[in-house]
N, C-alpha and C. Protein backbone atom coordinates (compact mmCIF):
# COMPACT_ATOMS: atom_id res chain seq x y z
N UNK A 1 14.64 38.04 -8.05
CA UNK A 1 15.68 38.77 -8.77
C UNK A 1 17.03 38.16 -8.43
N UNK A 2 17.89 37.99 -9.37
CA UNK A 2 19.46 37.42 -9.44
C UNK A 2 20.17 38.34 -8.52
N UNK A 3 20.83 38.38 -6.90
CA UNK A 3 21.88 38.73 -6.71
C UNK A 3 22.99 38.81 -6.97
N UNK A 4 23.24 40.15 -7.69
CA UNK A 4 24.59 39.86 -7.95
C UNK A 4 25.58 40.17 -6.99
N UNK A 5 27.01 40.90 -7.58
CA UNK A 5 28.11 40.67 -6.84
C UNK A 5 28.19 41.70 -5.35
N UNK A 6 27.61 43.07 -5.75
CA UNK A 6 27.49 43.87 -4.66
C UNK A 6 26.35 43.65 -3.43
N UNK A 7 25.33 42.93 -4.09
CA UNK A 7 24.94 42.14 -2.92
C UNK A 7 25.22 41.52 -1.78
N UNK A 8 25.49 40.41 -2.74
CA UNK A 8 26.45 39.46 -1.89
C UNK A 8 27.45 39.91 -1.46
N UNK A 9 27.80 40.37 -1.37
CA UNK A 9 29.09 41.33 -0.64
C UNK A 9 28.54 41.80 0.58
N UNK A 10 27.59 42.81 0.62
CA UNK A 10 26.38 43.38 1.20
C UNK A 10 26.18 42.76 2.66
N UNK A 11 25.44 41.38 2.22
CA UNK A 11 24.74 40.38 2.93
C UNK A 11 25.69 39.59 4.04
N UNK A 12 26.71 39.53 3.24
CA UNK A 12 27.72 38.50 3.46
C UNK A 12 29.45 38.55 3.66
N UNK A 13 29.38 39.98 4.42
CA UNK A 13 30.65 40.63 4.39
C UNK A 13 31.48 39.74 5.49
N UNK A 14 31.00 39.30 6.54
CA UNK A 14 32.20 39.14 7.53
C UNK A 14 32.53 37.43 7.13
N UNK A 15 31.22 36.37 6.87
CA UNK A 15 31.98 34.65 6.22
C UNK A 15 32.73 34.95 5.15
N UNK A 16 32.28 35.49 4.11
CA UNK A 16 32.99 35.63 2.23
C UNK A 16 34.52 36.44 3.91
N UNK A 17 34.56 36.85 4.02
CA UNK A 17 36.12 37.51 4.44
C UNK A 17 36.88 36.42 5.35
N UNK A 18 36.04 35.83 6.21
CA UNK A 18 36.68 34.79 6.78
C UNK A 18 37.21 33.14 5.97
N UNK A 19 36.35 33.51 5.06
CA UNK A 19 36.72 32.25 3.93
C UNK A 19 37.84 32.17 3.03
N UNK A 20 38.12 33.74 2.95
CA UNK A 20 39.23 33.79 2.25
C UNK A 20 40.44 32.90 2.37
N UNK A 21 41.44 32.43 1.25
CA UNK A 21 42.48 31.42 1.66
C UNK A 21 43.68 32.42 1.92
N UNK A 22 44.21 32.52 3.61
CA UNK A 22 45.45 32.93 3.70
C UNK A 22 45.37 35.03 3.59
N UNK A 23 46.48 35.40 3.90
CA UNK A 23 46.40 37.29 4.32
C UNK A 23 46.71 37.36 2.84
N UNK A 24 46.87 36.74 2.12
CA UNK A 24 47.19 37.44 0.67
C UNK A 24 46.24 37.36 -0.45
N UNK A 25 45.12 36.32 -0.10
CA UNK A 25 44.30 36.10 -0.57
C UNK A 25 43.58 37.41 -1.80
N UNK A 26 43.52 37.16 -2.75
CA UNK A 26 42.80 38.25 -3.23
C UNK A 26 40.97 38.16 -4.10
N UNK A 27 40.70 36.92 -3.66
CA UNK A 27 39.51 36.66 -4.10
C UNK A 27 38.87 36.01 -2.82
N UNK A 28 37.71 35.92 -2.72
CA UNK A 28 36.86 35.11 -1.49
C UNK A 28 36.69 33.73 -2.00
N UNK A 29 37.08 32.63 -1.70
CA UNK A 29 36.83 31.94 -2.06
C UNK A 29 36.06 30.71 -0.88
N UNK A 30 34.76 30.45 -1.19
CA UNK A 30 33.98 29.55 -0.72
C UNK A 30 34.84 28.12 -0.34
N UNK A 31 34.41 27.47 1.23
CA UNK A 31 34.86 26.23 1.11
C UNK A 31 33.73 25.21 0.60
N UNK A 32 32.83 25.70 0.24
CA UNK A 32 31.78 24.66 -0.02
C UNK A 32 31.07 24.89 -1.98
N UNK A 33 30.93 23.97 -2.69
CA UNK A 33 30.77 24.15 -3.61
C UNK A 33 29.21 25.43 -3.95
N UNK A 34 29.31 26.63 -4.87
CA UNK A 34 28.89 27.63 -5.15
C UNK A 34 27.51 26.83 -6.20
N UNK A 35 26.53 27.38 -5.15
CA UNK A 35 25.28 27.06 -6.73
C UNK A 35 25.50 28.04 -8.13
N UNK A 36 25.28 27.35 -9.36
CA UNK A 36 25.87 27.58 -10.63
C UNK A 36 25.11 29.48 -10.50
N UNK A 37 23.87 29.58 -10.26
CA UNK A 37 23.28 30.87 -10.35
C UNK A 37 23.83 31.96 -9.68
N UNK A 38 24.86 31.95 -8.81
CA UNK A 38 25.05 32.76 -7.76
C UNK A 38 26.90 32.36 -8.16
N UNK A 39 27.40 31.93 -8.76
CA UNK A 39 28.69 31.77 -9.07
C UNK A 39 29.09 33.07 -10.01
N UNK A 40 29.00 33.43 -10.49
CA UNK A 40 29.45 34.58 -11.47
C UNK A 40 29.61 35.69 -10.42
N UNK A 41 28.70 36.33 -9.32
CA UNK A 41 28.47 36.80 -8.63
C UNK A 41 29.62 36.91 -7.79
N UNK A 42 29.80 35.55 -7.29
CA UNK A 42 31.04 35.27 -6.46
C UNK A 42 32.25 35.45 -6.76
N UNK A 43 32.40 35.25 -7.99
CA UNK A 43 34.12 35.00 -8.75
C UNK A 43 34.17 36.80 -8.55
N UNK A 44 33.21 37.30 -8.05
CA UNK A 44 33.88 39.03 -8.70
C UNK A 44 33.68 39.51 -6.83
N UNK A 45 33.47 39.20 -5.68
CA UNK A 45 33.77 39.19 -4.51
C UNK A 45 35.32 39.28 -4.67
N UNK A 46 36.05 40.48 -3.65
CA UNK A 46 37.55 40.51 -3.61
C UNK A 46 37.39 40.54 -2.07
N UNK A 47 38.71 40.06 -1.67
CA UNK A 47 39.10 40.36 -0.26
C UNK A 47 39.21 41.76 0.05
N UNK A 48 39.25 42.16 -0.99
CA UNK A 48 39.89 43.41 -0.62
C UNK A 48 38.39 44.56 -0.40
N UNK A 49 37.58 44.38 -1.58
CA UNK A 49 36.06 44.98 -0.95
C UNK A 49 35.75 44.53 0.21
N UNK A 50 35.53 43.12 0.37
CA UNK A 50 35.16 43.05 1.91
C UNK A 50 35.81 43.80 3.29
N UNK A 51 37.25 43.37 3.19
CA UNK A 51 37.75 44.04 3.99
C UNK A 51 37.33 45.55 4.29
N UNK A 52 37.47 46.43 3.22
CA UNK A 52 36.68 47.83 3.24
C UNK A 52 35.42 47.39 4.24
N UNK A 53 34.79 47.09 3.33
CA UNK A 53 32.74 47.20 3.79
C UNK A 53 32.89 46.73 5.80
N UNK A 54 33.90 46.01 5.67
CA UNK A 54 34.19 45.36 7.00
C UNK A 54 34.30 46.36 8.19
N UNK A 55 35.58 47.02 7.70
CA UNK A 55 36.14 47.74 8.46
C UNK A 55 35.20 49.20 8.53
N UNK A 56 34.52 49.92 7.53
CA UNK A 56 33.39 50.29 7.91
C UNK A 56 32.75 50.69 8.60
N UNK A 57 32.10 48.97 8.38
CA UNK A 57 31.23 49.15 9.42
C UNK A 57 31.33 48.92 10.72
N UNK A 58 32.62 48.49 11.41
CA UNK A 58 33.17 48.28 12.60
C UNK A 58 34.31 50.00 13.18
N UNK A 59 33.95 50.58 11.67
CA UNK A 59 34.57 51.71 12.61
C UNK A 59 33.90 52.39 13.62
N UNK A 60 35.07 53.76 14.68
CA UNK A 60 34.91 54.04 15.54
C UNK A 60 33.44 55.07 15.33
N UNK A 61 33.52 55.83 13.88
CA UNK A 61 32.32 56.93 13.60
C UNK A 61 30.86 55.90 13.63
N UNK A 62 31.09 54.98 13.58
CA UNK A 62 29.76 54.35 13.79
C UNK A 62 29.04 53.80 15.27
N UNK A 63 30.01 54.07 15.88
CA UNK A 63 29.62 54.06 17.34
C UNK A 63 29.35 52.52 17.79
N UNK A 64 29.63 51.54 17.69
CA UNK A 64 28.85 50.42 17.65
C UNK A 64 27.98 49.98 17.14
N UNK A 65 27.25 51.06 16.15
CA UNK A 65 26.15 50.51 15.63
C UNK A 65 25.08 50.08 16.61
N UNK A 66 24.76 50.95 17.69
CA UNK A 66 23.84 50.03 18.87
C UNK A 66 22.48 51.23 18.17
N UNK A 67 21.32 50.45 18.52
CA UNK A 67 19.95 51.31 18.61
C UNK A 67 19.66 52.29 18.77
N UNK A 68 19.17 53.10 17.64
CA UNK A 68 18.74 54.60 18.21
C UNK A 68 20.13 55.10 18.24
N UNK A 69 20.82 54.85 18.03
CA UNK A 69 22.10 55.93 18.16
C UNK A 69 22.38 55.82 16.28
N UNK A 70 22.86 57.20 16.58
CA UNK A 70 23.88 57.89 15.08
C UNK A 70 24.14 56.87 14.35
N UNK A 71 25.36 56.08 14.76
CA UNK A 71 25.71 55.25 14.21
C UNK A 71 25.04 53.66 13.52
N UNK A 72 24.36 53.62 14.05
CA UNK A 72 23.24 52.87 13.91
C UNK A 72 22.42 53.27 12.25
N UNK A 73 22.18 54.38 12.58
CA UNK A 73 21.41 54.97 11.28
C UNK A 73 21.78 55.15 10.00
N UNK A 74 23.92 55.44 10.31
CA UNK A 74 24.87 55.53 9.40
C UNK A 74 24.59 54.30 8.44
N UNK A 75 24.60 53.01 9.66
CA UNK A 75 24.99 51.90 9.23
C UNK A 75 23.26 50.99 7.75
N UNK A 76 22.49 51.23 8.78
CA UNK A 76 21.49 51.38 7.74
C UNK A 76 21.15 51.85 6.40
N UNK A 77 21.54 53.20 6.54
CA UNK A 77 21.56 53.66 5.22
C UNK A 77 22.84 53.68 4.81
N UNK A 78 23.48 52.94 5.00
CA UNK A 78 24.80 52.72 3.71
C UNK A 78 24.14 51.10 3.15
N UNK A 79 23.20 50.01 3.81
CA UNK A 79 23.32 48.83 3.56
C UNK A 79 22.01 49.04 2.68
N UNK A 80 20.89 50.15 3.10
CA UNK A 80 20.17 50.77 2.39
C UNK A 80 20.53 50.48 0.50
N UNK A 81 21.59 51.61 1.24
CA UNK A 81 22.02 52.55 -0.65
C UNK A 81 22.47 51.19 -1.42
N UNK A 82 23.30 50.05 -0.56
CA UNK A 82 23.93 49.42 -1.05
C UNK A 82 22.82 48.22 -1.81
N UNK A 83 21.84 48.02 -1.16
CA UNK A 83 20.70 47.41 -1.89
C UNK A 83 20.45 48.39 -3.34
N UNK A 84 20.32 49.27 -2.97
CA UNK A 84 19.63 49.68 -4.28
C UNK A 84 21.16 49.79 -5.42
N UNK A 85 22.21 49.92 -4.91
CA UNK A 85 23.01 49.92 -6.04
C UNK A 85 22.94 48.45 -6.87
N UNK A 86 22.59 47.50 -6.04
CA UNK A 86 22.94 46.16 -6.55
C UNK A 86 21.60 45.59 -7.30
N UNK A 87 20.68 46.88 -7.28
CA UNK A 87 19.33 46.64 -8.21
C UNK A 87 18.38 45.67 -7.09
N UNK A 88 18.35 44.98 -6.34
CA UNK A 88 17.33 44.76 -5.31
C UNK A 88 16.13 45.44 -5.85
N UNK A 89 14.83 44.37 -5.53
CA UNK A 89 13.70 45.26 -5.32
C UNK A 89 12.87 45.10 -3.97
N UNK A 90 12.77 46.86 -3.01
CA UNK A 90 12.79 47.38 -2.22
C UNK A 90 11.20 45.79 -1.89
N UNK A 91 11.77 45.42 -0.34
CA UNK A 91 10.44 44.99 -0.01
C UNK A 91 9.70 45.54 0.33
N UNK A 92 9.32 46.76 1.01
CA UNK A 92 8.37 47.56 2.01
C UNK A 92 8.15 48.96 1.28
N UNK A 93 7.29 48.21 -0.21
CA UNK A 93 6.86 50.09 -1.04
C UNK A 93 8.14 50.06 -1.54
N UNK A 94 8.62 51.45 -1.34
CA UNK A 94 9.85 52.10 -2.10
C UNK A 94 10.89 52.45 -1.21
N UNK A 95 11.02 51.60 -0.04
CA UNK A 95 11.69 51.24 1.19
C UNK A 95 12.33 50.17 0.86
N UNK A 96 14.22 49.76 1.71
CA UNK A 96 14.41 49.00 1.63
C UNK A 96 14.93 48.37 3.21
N UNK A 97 14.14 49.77 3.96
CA UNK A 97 13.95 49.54 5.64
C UNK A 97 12.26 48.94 6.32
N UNK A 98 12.84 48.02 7.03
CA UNK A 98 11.31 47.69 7.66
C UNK A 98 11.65 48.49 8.74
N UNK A 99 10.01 49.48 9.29
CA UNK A 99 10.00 49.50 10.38
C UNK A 99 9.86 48.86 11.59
N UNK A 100 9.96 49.20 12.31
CA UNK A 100 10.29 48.30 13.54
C UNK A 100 10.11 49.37 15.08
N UNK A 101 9.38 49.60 15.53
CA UNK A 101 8.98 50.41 16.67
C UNK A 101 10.01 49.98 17.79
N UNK A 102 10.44 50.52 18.51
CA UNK A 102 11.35 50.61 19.78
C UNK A 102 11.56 51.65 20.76
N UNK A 103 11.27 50.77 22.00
CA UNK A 103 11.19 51.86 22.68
C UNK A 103 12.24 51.72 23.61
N UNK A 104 12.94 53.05 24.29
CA UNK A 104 14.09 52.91 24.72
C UNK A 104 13.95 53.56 25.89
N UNK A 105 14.50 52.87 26.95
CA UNK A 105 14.48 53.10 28.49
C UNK A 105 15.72 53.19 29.00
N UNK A 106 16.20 54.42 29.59
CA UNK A 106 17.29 54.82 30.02
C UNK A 106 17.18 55.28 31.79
N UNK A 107 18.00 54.33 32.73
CA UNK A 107 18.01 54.57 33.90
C UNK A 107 18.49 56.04 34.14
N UNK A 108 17.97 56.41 35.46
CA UNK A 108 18.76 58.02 36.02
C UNK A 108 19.94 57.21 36.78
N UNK A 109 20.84 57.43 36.82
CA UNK A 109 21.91 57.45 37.40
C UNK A 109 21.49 57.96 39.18
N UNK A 110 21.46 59.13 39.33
CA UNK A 110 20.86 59.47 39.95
C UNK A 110 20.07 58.97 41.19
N UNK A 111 19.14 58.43 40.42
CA UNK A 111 17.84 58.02 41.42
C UNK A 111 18.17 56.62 41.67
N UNK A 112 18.82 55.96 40.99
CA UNK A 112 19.25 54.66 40.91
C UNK A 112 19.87 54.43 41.92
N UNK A 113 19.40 53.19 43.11
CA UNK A 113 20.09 52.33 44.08
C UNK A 113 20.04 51.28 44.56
N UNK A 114 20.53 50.28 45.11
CA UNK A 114 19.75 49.22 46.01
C UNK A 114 20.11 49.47 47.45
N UNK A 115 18.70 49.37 48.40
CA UNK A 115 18.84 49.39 49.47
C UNK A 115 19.02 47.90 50.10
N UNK A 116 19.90 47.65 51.08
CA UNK A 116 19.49 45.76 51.82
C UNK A 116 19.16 45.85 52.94
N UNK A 117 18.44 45.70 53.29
CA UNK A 117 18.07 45.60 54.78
C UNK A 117 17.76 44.49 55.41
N UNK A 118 18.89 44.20 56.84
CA UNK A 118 18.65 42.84 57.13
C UNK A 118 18.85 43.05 58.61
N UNK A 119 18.31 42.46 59.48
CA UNK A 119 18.19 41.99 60.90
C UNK A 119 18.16 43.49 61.47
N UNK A 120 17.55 44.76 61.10
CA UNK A 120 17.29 46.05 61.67
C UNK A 120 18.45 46.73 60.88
N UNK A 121 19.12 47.01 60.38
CA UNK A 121 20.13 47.53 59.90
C UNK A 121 19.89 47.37 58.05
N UNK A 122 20.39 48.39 57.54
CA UNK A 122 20.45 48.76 56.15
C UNK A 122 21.27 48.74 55.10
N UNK A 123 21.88 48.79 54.19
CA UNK A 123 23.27 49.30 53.22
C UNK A 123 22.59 49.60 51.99
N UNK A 124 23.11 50.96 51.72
CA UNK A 124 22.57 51.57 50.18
C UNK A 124 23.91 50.83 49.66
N UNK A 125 23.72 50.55 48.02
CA UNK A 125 24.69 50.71 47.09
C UNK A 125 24.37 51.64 45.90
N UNK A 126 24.96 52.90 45.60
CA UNK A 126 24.55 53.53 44.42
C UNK A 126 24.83 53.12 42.93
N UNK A 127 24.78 54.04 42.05
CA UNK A 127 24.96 53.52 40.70
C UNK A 127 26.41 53.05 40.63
N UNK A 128 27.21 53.16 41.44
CA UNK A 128 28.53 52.55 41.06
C UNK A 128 28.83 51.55 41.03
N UNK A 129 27.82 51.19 41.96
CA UNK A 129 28.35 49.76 42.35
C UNK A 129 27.01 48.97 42.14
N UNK A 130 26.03 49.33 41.19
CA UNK A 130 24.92 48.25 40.27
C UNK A 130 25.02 48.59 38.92
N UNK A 131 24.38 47.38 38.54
CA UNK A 131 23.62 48.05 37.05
C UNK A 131 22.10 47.88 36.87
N UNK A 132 21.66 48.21 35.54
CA UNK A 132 20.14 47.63 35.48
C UNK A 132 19.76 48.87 36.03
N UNK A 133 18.12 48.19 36.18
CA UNK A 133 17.17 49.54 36.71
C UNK A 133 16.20 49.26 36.51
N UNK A 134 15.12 49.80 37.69
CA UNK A 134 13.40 49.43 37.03
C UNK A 134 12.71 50.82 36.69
N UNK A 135 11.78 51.13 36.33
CA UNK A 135 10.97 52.23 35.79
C UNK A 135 10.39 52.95 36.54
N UNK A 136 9.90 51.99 37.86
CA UNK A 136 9.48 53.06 39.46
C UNK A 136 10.47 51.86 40.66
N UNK A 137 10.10 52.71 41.64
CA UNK A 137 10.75 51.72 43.12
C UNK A 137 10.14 50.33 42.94
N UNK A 138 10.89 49.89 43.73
CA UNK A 138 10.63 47.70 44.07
C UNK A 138 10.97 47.71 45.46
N UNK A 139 9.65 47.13 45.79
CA UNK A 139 10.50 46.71 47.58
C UNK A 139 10.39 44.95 47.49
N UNK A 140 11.43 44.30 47.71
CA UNK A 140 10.95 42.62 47.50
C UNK A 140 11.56 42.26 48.91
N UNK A 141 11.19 41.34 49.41
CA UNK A 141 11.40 40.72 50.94
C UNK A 141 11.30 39.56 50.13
N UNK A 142 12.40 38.77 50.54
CA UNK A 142 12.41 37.34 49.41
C UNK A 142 14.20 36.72 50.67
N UNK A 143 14.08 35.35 50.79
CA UNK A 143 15.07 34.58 51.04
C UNK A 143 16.41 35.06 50.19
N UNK A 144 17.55 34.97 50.24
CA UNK A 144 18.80 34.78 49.94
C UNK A 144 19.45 33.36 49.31
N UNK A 145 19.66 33.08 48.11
CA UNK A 145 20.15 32.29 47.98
C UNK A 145 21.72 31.93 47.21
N UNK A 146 22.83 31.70 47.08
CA UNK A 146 23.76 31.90 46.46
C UNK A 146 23.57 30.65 45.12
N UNK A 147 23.95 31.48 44.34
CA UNK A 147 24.36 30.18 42.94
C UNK A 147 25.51 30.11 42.25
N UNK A 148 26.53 30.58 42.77
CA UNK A 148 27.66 30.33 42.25
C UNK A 148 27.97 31.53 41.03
N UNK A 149 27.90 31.05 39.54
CA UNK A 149 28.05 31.94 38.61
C UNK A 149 26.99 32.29 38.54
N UNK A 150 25.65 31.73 38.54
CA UNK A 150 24.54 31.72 38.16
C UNK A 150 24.89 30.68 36.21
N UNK A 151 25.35 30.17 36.31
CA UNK A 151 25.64 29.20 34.72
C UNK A 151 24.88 28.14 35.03
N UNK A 152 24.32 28.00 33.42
CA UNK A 152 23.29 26.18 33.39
C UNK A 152 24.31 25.93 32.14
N UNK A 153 25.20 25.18 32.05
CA UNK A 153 25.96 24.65 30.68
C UNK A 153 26.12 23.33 30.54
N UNK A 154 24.84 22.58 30.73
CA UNK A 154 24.36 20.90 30.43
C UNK A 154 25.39 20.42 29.93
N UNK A 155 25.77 21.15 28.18
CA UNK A 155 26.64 20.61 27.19
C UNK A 155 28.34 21.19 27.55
N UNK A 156 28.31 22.05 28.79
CA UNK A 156 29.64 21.60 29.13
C UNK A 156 29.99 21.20 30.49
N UNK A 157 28.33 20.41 30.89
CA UNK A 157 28.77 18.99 31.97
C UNK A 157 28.96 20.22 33.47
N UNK A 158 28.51 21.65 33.66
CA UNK A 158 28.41 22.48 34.31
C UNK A 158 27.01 22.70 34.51
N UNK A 159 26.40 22.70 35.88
CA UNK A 159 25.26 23.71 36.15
C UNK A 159 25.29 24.15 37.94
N UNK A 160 25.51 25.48 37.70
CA UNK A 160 25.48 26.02 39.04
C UNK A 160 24.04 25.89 39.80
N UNK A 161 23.04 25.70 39.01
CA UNK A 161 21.57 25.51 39.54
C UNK A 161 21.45 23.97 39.93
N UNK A 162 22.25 23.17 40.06
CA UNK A 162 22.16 21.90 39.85
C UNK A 162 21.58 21.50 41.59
N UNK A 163 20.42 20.86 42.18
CA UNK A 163 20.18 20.85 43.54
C UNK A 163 19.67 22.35 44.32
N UNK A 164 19.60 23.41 43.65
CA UNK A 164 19.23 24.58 44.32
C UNK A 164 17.45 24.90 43.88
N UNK A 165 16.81 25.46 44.99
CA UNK A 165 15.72 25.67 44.86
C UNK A 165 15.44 27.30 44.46
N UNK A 166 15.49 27.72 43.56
CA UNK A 166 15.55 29.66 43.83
C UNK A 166 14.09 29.86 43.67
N UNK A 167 13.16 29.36 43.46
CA UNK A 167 11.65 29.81 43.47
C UNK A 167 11.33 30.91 44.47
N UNK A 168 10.93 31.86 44.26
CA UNK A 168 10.46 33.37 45.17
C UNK A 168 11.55 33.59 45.94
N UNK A 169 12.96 33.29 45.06
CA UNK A 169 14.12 33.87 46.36
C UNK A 169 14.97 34.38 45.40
N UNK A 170 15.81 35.80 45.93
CA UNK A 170 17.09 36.31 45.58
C UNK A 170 18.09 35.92 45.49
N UNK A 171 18.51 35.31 44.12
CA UNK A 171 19.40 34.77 43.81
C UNK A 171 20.64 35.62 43.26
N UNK A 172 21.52 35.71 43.97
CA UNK A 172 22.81 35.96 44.41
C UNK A 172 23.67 35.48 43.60
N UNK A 173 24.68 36.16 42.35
CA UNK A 173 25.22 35.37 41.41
C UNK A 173 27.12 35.87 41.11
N UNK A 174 28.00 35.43 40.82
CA UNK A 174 29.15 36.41 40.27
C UNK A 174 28.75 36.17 38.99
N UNK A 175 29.66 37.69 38.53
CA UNK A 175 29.65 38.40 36.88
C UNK A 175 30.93 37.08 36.56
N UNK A 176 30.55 36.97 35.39
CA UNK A 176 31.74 36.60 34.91
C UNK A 176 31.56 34.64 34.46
N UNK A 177 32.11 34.23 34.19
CA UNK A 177 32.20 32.61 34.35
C UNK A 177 33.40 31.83 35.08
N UNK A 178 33.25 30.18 35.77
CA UNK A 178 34.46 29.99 36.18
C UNK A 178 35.70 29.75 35.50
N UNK A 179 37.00 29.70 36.12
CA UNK A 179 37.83 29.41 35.83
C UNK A 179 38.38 30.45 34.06
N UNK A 180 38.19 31.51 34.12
CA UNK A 180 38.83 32.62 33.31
C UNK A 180 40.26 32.52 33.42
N UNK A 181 40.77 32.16 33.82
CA UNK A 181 42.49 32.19 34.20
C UNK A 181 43.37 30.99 33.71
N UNK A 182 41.82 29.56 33.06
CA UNK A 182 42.69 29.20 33.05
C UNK A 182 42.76 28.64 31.56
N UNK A 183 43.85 28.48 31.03
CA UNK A 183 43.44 27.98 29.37
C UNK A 183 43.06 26.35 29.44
N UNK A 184 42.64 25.81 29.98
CA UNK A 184 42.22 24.51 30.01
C UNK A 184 40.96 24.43 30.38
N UNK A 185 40.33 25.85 31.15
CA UNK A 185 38.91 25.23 31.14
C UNK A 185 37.78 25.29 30.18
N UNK A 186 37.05 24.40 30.46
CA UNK A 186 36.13 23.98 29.25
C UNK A 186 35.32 25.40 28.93
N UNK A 187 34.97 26.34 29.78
CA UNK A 187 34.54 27.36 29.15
C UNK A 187 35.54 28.48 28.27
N UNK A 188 36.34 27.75 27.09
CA UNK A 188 36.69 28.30 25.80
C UNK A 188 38.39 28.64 27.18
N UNK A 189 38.47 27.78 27.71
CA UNK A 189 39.80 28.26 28.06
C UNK A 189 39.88 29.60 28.38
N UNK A 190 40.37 31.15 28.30
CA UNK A 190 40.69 31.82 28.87
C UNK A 190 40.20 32.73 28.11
N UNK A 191 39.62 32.70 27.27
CA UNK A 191 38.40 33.12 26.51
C UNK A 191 36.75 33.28 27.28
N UNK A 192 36.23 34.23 26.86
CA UNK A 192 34.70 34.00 27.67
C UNK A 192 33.77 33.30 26.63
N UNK A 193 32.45 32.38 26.70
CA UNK A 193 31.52 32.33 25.93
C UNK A 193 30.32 32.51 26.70
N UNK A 194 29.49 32.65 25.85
CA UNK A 194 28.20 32.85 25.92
C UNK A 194 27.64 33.05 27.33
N UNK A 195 28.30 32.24 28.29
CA UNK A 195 27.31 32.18 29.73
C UNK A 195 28.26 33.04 30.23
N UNK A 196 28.98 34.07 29.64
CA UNK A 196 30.04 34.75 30.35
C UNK A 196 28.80 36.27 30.90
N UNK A 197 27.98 36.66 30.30
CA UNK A 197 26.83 37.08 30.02
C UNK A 197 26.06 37.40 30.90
N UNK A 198 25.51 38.80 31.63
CA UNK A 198 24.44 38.23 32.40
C UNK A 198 22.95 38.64 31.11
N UNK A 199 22.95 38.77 30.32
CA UNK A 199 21.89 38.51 29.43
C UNK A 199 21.18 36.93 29.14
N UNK A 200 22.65 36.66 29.28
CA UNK A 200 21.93 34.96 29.22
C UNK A 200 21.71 33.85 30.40
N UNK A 201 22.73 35.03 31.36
CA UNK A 201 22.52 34.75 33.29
C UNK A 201 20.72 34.83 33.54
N UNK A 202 20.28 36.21 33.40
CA UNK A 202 19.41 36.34 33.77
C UNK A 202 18.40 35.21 33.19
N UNK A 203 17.56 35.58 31.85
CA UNK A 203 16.90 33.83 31.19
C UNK A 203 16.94 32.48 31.87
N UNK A 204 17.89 31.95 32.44
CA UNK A 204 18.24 30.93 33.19
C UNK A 204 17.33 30.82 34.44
N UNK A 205 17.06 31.98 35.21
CA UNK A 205 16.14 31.86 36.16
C UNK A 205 14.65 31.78 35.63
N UNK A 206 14.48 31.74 34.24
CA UNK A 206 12.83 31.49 34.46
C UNK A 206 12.20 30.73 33.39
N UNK A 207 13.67 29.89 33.16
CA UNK A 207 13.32 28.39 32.67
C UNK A 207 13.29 27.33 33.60
């Protein structure tokens, strides 16, 4: 079926807005030449719908849009409705949601701690001062090892793992990436990217 203009709008709200030429812009205009089928479509994209659909869906009533939450659901069924206004045909039956099972695990605050125990002596830290969480207790007796940020960034000529052995040992890391302070360093200058992360910290240990 031909996408038309509310589609593409739909699909393609935050590039069509970044493509726009200039804050006065009043049409989206592509930097790359438009296939002839999907051009009619485009010429009727405004900056000014996007911006709406944009702002939206980045508002505060939507909560982030994270899983299982309100906002989340808002956000679905508006992209829902918005399929079917633009004539789409529903992939899944008379659905234009796939399901998708998820299950969601929420730490107790509470019960949540790390104990350290080293040379006869102990230190709790409570939820204030961790994050994360496992589902029952962990006792691990494992070596100490420090890695710096914990960062592998080959392609920016950085790896804190570079010479370290962490196999069956507690690896010891700072939040954050180096050199945040300064606008010259290669990690995006004073900006964070990607290895700023411990989502992408953690992965690193078990490649």
């Amino acid at each position: 079926m031909r996408m038309n203009a509310r589609a593409l709008r739909c699909c393609a709200v935050l590039p069509l807005l970044l493509s726009a030429s200039g804050s006065g812009a009043q049409t989206a205009r592509p930097t790359t030449a438009v296939p002839p089928r999907i051009a009619p479509g485009y010429r009727t994209i405004s900056e000014g719908d996007l911006r709406a659909d944009l702002t939206f869906l980045t508002s505060d009533p939507l909560q982030g849009r994270m899983s299982l939450e309100n906002g989340d659901a808002v956000a679905i069924e508006w992209i829902a409705s918005e399929f079917k206004k633009a004539g789409l045909k529903p992939a899944f039956g008379d659905s234009y949601i796939q399901p998708v099972p998820i299950v969601e695990y929420r730490a107790d605050a509470a019960q949540s701690s790390i104990v350290v125990r080293r040379r006869g002596g102990e230190q709790k830290f409570a939820w204030a001062d961790i994050s994360g969480g496992f589902k029952r207790p962990v006792d691990i007796t494992a070596p100490v090892v420090f890695a710096g940020f914990g960062v592998s960034a080959p392609e920016l000529g950085y790896d804190d793992y570079a010479g370290i052995d962490v196999k069956g040992k507690i690896v010891l890391v700072f939040e954050h990436e180096p050199e945040e302070t300064n606008p010259r360093s290669v990690f995006n200058g004073t900006g964070n990217t990607r290895h700023a992360t411990n989502r992408v910290k953690a992965p690193e240990l078990w490649t």
